[in-house]
C-alpha atoms as a PDB file:
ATOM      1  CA  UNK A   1     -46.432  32.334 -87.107  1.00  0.00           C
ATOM      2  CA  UNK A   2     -48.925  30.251 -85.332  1.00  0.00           C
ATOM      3  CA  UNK A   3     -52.888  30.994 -86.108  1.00  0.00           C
ATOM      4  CA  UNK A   4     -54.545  32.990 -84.113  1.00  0.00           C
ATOM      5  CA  UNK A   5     -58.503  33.357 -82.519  1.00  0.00           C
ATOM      6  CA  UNK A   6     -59.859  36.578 -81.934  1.00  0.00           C
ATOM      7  CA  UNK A   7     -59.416  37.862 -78.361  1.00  0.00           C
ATOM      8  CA  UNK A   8     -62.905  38.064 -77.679  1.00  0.00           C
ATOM      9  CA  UNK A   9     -66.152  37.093 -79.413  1.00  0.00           C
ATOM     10  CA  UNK A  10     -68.801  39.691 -80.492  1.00  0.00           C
ATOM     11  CA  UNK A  11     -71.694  38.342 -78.683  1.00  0.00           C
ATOM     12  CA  UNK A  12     -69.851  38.557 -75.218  1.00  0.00           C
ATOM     13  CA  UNK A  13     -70.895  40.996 -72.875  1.00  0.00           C
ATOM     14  CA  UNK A  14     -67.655  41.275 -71.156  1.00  0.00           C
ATOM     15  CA  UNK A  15     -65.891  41.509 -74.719  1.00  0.00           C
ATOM     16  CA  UNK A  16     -65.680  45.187 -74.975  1.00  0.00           C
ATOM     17  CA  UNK A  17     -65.284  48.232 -72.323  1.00  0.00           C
ATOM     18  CA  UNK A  18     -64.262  51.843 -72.103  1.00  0.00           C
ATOM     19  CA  UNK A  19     -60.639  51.859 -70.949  1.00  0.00           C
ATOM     20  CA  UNK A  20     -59.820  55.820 -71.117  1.00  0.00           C
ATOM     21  CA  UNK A  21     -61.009  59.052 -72.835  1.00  0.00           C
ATOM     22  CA  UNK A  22     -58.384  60.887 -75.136  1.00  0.00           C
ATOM     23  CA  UNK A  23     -58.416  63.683 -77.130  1.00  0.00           C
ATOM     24  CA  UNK A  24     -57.187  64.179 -80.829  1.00  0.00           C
ATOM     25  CA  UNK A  25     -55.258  67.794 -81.120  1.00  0.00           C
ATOM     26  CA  UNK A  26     -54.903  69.761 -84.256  1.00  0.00           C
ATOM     27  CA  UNK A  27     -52.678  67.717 -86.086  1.00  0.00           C
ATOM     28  CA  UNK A  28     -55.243  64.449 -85.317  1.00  0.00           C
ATOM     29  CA  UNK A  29     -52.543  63.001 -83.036  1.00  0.00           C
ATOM     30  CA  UNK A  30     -53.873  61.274 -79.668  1.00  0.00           C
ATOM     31  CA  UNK A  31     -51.611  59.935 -77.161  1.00  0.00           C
ATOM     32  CA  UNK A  32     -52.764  56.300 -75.640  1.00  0.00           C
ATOM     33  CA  UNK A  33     -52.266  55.973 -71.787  1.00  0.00           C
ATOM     34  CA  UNK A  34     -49.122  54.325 -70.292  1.00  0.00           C
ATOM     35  CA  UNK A  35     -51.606  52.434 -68.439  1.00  0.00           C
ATOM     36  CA  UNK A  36     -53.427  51.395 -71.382  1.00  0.00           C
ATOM     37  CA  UNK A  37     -50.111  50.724 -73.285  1.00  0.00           C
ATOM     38  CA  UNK A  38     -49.286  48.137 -70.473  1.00  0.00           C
ATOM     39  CA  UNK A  39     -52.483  46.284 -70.238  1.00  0.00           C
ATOM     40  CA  UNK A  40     -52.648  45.900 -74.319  1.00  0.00           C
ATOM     41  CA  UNK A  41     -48.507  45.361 -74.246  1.00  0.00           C
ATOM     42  CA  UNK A  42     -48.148  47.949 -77.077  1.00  0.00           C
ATOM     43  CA  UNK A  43     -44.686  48.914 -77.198  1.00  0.00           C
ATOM     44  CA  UNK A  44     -42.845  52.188 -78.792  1.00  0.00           C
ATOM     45  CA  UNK A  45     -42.833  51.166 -82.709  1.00  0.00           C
ATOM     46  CA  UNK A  46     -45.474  48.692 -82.400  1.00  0.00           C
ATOM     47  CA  UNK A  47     -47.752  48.842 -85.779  1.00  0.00           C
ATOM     48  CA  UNK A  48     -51.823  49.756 -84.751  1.00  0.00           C
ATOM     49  CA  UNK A  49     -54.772  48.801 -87.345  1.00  0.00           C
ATOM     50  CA  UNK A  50     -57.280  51.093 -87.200  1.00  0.00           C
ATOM     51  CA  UNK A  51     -60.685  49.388 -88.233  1.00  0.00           C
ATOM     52  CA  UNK A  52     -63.925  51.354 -88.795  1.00  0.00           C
ATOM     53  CA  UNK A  53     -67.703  50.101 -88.216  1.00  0.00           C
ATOM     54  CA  UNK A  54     -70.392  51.838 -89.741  1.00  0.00           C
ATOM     55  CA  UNK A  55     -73.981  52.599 -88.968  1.00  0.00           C
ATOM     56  CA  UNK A  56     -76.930  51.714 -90.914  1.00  0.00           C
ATOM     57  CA  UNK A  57     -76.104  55.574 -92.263  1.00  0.00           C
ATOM     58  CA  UNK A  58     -72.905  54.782 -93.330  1.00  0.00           C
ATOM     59  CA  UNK A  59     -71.365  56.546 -90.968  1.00  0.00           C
ATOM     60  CA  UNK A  60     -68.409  55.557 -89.103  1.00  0.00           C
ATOM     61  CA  UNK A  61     -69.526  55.012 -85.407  1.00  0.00           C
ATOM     62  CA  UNK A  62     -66.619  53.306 -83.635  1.00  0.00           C
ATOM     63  CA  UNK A  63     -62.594  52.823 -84.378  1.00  0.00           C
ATOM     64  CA  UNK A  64     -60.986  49.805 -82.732  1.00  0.00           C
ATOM     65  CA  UNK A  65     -57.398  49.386 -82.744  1.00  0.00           C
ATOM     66  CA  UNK A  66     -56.035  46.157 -83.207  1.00  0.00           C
ATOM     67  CA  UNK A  67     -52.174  44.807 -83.423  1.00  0.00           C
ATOM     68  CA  UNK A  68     -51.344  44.796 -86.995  1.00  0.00           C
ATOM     69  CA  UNK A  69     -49.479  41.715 -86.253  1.00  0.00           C
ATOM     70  CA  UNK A  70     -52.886  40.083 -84.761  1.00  0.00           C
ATOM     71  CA  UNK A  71     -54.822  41.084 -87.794  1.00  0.00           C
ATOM     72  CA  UNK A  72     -52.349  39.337 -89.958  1.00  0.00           C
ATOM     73  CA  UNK A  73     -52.543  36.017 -87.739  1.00  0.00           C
ATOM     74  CA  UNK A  74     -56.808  36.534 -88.239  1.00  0.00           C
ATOM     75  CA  UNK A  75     -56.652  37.033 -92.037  1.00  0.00           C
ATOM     76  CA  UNK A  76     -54.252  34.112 -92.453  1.00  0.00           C
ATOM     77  CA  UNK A  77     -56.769  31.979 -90.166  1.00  0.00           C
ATOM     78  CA  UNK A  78     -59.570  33.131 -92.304  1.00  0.00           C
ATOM     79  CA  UNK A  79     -57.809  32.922 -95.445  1.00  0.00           C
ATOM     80  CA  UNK A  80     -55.136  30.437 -95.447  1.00  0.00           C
ATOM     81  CA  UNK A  81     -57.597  27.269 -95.973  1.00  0.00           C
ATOM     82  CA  UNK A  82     -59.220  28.969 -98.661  1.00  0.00           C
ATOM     83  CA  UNK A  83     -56.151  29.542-100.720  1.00  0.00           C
ATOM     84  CA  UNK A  84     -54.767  25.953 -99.399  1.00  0.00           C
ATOM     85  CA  UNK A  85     -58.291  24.983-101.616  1.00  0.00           C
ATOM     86  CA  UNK A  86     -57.127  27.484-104.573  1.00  0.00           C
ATOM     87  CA  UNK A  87     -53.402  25.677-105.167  1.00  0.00           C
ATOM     88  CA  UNK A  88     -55.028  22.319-104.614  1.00  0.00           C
ATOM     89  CA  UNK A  89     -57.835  22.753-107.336  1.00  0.00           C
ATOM     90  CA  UNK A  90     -55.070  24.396-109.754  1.00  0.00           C
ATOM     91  CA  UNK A  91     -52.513  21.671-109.206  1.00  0.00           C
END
């Protein structure tokens, strides 16, 4: 798997927007627009990371969703040189 960036960068202004409003039902299920499913290219199966942010409260304010499989190409960007310095300083 080839390393990956992160789609957008925190500081951007155009980074981040409202794309639809949904509703959770009883059971805390939520359906994502087909529209929405498109645009992000989220198909039926497709593993979702849900990742929190919390206030100064410690409070969760916002959920993102993010591909699991584009989390795992971030964490082994972020990680892989570190443990690439781990094996070299046990070798």
């Amino acid at each position: 798997m080839r390393e990956r960036e992160a789609c957008c960068n925190p500081g951007e202004s155009s980074c981040c927007k409202v794309e639809s409003i949904v509703s959770v039902d009883e059971r805390g299920q939520m359906v994502l627009p087909k529209d929405v499913r498109e645009k992000a290219k989220i198909r039926p199966g497709e593993k979702l990371a849900v990742v929190s942010m919390k206030n100064q409260d410690g409070e969760i304010c916002c959920l993102s969703l993010i591909k699991a499989e584009e989390l795992e190409g971030m964490v082994k960007s972020m990680l892989g040189p570190v443990m690439n310095d781990v094996f070299k300083t046990q070798i």
